[in-house]
N, C-alpha and C. Protein backbone atom coordinates (compact mmCIF):
# COMPACT_ATOMS: atom_id res chain seq x y z
N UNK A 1 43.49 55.41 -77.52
CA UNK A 1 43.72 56.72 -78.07
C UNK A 1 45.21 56.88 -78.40
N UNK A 2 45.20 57.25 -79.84
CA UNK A 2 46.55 57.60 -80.34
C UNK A 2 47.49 58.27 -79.36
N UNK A 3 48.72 58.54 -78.98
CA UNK A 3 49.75 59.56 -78.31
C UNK A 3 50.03 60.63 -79.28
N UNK A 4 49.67 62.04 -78.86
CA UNK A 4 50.36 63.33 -79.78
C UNK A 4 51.79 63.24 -79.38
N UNK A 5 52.78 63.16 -80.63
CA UNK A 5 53.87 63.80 -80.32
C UNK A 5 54.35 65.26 -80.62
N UNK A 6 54.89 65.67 -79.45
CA UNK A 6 55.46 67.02 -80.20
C UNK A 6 56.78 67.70 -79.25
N UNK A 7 57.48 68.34 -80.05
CA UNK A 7 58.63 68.88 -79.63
C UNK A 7 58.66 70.30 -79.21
N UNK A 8 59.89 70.27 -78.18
CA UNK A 8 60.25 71.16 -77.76
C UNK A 8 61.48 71.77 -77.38
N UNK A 9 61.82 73.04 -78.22
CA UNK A 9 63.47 73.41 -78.07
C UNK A 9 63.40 74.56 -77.25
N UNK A 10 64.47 74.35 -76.62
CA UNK A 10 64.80 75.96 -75.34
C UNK A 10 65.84 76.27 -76.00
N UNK A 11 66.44 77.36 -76.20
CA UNK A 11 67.17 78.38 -76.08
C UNK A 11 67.94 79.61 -75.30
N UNK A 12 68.71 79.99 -75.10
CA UNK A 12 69.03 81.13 -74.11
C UNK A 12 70.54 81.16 -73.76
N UNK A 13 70.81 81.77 -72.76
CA UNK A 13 72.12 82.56 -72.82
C UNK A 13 72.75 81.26 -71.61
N UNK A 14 73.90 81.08 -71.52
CA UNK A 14 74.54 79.99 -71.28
C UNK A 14 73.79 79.85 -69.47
N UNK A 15 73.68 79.23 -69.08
CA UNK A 15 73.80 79.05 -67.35
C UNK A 15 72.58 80.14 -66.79
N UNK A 16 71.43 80.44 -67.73
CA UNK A 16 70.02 80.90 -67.50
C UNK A 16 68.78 80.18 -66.77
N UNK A 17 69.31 78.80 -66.59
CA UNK A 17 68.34 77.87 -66.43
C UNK A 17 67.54 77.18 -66.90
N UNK A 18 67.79 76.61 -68.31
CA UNK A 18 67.06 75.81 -69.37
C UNK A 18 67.04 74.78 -69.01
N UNK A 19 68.34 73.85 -68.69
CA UNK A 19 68.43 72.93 -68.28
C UNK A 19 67.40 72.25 -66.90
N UNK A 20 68.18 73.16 -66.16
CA UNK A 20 66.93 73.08 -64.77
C UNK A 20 65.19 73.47 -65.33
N UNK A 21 65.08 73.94 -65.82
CA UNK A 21 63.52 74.07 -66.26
C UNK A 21 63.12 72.84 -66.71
N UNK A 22 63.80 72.14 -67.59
CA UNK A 22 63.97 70.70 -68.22
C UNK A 22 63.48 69.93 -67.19
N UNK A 23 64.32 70.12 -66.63
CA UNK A 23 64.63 68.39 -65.78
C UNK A 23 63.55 68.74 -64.63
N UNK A 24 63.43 69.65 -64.16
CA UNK A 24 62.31 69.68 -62.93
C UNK A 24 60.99 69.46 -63.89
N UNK A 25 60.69 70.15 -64.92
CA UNK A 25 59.54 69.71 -65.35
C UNK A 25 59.13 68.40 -65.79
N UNK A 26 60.14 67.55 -66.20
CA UNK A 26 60.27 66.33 -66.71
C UNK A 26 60.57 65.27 -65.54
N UNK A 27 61.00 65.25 -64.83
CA UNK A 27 62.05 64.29 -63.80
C UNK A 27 61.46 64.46 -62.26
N UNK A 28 60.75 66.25 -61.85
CA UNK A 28 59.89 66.56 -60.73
C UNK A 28 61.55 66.63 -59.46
N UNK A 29 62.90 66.88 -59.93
CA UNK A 29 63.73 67.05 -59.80
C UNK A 29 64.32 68.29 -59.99
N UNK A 30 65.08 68.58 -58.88
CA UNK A 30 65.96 69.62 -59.10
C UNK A 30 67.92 69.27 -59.09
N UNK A 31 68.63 69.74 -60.12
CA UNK A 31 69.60 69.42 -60.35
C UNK A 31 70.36 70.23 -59.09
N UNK A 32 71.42 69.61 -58.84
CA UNK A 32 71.99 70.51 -57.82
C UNK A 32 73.33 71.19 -57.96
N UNK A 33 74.12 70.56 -58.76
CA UNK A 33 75.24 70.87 -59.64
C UNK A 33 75.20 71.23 -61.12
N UNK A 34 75.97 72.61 -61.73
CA UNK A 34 75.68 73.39 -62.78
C UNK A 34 76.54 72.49 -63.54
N UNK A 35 75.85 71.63 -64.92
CA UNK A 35 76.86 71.35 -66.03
C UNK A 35 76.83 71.95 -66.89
N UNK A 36 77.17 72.46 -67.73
CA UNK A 36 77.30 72.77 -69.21
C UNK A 36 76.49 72.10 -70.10
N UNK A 37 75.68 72.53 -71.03
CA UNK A 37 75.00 71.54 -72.03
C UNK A 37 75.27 72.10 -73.06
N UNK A 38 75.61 70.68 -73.85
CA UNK A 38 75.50 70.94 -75.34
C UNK A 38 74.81 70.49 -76.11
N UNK A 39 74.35 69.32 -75.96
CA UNK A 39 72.04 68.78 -76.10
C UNK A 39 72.26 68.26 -75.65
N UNK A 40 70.99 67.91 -75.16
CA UNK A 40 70.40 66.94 -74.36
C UNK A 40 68.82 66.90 -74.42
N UNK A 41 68.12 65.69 -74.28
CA UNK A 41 66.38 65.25 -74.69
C UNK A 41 66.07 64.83 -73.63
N UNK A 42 64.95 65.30 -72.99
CA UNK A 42 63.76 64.63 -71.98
C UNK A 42 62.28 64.11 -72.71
N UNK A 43 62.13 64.16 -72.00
CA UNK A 43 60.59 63.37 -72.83
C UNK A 43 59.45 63.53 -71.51
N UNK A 44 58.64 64.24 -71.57
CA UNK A 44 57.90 64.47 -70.66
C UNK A 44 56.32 64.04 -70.82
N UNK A 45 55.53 63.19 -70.36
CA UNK A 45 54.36 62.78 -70.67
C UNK A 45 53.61 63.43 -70.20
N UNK A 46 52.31 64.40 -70.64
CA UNK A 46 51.51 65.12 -70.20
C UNK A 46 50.16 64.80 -70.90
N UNK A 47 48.88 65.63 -70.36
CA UNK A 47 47.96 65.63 -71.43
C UNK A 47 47.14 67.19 -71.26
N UNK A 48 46.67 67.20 -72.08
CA UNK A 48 46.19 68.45 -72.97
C UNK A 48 44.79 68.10 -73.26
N UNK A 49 43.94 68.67 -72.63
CA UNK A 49 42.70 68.25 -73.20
C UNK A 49 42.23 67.24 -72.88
N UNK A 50 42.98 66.22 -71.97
CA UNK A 50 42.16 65.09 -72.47
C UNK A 50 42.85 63.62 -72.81
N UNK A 51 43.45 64.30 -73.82
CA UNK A 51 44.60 63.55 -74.74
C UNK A 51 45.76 63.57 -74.14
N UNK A 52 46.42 62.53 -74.56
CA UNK A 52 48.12 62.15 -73.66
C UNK A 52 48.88 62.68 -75.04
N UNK A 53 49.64 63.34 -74.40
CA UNK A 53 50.59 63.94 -75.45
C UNK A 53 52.52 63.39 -75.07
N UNK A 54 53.08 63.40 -75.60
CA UNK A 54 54.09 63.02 -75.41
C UNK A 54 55.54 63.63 -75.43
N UNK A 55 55.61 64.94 -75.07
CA UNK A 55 56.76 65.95 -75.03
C UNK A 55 58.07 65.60 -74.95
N UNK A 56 58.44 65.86 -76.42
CA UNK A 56 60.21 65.66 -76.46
C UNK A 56 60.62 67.47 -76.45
N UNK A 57 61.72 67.29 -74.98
CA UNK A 57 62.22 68.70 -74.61
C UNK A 57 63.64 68.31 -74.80
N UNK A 58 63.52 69.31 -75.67
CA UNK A 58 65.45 69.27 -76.48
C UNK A 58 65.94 70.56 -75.79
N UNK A 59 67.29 70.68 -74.75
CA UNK A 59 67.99 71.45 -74.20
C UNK A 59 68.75 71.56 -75.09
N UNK A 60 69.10 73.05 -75.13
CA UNK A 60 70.47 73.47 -76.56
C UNK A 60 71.56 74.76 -75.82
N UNK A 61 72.82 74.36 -75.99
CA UNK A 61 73.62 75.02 -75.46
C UNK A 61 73.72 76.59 -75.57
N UNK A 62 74.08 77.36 -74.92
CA UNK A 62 73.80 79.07 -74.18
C UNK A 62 75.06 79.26 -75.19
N UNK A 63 76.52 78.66 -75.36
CA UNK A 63 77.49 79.69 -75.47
C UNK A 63 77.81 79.31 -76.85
N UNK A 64 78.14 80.56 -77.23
CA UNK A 64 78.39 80.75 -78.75
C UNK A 64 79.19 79.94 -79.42
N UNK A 65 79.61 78.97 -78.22
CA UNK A 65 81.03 77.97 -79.57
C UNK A 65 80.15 77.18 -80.47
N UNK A 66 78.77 77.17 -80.01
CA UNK A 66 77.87 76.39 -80.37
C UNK A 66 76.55 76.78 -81.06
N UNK A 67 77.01 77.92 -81.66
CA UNK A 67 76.17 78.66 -82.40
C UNK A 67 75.82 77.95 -83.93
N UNK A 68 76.92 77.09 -84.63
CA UNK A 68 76.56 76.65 -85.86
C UNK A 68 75.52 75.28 -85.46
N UNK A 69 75.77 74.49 -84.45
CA UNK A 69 75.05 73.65 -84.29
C UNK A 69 73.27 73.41 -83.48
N UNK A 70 73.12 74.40 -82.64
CA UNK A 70 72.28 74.83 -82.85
C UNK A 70 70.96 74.67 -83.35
N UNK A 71 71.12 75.16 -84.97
CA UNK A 71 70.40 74.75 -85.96
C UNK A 71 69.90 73.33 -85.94
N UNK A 72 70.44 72.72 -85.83
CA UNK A 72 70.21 71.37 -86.30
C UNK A 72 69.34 70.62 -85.17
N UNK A 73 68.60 71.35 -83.99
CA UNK A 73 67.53 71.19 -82.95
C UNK A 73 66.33 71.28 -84.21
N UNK A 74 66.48 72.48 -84.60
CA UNK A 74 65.21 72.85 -85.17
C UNK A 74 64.27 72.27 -85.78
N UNK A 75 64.63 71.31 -86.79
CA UNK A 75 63.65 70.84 -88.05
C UNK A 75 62.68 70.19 -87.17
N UNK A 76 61.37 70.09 -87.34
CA UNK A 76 59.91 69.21 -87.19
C UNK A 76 59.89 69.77 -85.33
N UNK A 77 60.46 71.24 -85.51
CA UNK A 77 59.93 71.66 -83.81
C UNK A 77 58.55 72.13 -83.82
N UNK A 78 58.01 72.19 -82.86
CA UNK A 78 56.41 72.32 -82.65
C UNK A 78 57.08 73.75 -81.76
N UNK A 79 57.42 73.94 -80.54
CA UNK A 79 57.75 75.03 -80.11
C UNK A 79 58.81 75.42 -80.10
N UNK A 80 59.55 76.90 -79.76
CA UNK A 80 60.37 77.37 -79.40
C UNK A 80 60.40 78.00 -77.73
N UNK A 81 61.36 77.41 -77.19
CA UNK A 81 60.81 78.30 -75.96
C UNK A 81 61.86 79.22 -75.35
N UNK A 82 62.26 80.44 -75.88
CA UNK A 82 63.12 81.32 -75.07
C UNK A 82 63.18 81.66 -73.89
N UNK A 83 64.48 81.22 -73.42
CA UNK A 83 64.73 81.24 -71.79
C UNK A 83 65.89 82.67 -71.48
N UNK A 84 65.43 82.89 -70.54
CA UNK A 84 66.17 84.04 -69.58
C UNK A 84 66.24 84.02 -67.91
N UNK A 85 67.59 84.51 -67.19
CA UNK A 85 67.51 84.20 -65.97
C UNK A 85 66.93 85.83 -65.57
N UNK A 86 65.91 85.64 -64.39
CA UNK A 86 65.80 87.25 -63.45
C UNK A 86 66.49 87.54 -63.13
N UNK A 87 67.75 86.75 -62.70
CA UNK A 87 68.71 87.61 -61.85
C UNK A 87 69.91 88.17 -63.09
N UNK A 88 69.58 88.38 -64.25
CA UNK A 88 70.58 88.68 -65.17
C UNK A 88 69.77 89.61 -66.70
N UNK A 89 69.33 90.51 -66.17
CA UNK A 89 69.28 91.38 -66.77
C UNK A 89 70.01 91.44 -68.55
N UNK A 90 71.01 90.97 -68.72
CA UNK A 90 71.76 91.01 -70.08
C UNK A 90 71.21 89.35 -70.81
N UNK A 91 70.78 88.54 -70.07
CA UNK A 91 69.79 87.50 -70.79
C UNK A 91 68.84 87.58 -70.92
N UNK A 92 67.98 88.83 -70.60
CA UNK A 92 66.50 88.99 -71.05
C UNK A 92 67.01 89.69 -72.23
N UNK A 93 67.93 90.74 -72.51
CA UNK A 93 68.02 91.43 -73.36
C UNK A 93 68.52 90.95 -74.62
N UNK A 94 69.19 89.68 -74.21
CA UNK A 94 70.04 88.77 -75.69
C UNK A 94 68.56 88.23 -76.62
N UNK A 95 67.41 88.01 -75.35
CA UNK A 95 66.44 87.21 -76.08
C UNK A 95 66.06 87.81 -77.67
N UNK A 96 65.69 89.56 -77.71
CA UNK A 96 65.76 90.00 -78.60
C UNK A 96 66.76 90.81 -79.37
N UNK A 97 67.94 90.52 -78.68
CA UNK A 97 69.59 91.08 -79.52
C UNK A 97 70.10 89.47 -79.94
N UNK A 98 69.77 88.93 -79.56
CA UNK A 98 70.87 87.60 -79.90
C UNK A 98 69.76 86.38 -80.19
N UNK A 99 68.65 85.75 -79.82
CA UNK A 99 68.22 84.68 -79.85
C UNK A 99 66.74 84.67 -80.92
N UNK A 100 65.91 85.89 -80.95
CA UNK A 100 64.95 85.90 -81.65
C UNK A 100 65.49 85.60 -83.06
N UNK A 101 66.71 86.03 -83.67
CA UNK A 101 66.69 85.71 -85.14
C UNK A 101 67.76 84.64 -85.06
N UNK A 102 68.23 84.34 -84.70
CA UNK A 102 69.74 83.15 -84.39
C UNK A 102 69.01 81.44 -84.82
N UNK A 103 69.51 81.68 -86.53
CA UNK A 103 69.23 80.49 -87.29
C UNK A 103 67.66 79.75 -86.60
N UNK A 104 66.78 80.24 -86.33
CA UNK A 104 65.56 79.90 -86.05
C UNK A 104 64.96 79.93 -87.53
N UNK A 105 63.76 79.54 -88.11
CA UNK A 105 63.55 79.06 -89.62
C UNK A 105 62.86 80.36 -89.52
N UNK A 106 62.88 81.19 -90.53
CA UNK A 106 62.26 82.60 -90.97
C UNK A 106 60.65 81.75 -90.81
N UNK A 107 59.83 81.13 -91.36
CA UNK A 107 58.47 80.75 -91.17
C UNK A 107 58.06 80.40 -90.26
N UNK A 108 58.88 80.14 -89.19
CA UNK A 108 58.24 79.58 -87.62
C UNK A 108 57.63 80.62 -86.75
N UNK A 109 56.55 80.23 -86.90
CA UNK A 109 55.58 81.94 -86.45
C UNK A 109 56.23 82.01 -85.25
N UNK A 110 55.51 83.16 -84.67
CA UNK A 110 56.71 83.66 -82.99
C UNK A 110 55.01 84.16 -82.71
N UNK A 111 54.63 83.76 -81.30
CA UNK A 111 53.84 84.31 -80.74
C UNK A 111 54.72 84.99 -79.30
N UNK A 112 54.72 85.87 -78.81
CA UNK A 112 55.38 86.73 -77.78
C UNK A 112 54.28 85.95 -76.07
N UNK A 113 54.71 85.72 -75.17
CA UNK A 113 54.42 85.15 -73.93
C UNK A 113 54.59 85.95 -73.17
């Protein structure tokens, strides 16, 4: 049986926990020291149905120096996944002040979670 590939980009406000969502879901690891990211790819093997699917999780940097680049996660993404921390109140709120329209492709449907 063929492997599905498909991608996956996070988003969110700098030091929210994208990274760590990453790597524990991928690696079954928890990071213990906070770095900074500016990308970074996991690849997580799962299956769906049945089928083995093959998850590329693209981490994309929180702080705005890195707002033009960004973009360039996007092309041939299968999801978007907007991240926010609980304990920070002003990153749930960027999701729809700052991240819902922030160079994401106008046609990439948005289903709400």
């Amino acid at each position: 049986m063929a492997v599905l590939r498909k991608k996956l980009v996070v988003v969110g406000d700098g030091a929210c926990g994208k990274t760590c969502l990453l790597i524990v879901f991928s690696k079954d690891e928890f990071p213990e020291v906070y770095v900074p990211t500016v990308f970074e790819t996991y690849v997580a093997d799962i299956e769906v149905d049945g089928q083995p699917v093959q998850l590329a999780l693209w981490d994309t940097a929180g702080q705005e120096d890195y707002d033009r680049l960004r973009p360039l996660s996007y092309p041939d993404t299968d999801v978007i996944l907007m991240c926010f921390s609980v304990d920070s109140p002003d990153s749930l709120g960027n999701i729809s002040e700052k991240w819902t329209d922030r160079g994401i492709p106008s046609d990439f449907g948005r289903i709400g979670i």
